[in-house]
Protein backbone atom coordinates (compact mmCIF):
# COMPACT_ATOMS: atom_id res chain seq x y z
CA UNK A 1 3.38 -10.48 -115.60
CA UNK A 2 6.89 -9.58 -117.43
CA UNK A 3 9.76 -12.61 -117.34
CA UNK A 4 12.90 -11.03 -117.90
CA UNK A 5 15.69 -13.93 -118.63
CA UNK A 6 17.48 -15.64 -121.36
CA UNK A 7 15.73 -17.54 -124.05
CA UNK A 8 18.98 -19.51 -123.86
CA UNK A 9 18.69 -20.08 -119.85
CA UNK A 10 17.14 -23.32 -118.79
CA UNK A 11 15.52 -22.32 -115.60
CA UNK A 12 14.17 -19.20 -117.86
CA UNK A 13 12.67 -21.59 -119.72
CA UNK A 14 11.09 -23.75 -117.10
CA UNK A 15 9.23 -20.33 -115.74
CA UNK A 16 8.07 -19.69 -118.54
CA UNK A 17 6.77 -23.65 -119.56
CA UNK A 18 5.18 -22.92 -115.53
CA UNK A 19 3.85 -19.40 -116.43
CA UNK A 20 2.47 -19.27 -119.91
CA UNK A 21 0.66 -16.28 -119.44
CA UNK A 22 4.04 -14.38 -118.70
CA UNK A 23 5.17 -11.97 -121.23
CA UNK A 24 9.00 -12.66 -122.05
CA UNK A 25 10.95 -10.27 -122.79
CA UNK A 26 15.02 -11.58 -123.50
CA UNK A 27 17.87 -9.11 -121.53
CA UNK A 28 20.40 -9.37 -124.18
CA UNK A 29 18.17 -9.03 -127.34
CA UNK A 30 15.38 -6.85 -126.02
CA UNK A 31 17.76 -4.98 -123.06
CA UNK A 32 16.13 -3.88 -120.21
CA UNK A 33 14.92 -0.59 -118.69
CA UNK A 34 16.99 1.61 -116.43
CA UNK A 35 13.78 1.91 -114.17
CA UNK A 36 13.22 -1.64 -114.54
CA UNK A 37 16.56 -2.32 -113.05
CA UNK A 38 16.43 0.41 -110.23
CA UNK A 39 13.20 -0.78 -109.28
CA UNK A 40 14.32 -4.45 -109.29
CA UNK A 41 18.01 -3.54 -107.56
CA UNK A 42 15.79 -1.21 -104.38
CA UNK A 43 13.20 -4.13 -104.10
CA UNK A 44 15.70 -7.68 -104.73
CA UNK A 45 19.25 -5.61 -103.08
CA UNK A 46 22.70 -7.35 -104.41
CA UNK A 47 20.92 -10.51 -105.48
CA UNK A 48 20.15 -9.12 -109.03
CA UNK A 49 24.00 -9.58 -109.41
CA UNK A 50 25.05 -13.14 -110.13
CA UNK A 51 28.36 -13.48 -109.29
CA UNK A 52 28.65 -17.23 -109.91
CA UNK A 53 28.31 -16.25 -113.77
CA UNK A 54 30.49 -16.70 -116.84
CA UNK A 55 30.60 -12.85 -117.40
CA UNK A 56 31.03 -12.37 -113.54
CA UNK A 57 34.29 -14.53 -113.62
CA UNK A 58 35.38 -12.84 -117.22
CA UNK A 59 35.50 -9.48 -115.57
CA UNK A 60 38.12 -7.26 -114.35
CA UNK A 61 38.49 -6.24 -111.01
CA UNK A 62 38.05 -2.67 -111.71
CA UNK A 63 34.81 -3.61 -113.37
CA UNK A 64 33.79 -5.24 -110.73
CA UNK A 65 34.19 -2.73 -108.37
CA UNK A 66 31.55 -0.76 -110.61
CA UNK A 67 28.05 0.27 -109.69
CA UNK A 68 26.12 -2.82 -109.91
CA UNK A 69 23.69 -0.92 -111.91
CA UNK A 70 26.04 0.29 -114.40
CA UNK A 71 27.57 -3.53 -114.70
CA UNK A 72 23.32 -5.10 -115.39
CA UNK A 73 23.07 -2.27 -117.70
CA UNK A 74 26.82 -3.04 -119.85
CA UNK A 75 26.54 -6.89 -119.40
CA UNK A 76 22.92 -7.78 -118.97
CA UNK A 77 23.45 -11.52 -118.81
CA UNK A 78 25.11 -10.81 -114.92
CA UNK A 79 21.45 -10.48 -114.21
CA UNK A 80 20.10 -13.74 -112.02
CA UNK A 81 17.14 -15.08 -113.91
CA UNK A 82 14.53 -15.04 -113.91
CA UNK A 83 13.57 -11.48 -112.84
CA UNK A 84 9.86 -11.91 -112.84
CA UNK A 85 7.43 -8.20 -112.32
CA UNK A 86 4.19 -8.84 -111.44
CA UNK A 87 2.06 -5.73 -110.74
CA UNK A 88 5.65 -3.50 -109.63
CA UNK A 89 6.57 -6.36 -107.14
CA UNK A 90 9.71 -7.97 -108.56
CA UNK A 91 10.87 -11.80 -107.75
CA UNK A 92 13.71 -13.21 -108.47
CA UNK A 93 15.19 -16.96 -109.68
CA UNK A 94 12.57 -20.32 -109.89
CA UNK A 95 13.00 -21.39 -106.84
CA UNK A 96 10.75 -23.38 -104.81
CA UNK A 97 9.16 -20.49 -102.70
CA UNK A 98 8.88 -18.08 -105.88
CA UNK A 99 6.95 -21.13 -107.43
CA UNK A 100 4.59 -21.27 -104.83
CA UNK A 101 3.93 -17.34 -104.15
CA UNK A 102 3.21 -17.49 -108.33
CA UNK A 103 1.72 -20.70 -109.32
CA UNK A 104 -0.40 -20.77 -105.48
């Protein structure tokens, strides 16, 4: 199991308290794949984008009109988080239903 996140981001953090056995690897110290992030883009869709960020709203409208794939791989904190991989199946955020398909 691979968490991909922030070590800065607090729901990172609480998947990670939840998941100890998660390896974590940090987006904007460590990057992140380009096959990682086609895999996760085909299998999560638009999602992997957050467009409620910080970065989002600090962007131009030319770069936003980028592919989405070329923005995660510039600006890897645009990424929602956490993007957890567990044996190639990819889920995304902490929320309540991710939780329970993870911790059973």
């Amino acid at each position: 199991m691979i968490l991909y996140g922030l070590k800065t981001c607090d729901t990172c953090r609480k998947a990670m308290k939840s998941l100890p056995e998660a390896e974590f690897r940090d987006v904007r110290l460590d990057g992140i794949s380009p096959t990682v992030l086609e895999s996760a883009y085909a299998a999560v869709g638009a999602a992997l984008l957050n467009t409620r960020s910080t970065t989002w709203r600090g962007l131009s409208e030319a770069d936003r009109a980028k592919d989405p794939l070329e923005l995660l791989a510039a600006h890897p904190s645009l990424m929602k988080r956490p993007l957890i991989e567990v044996k190639g199946k990819f889920h995304l955020g902490w929320s309540k239903q991710t939780q329970d398909v993870l911790l059973g």
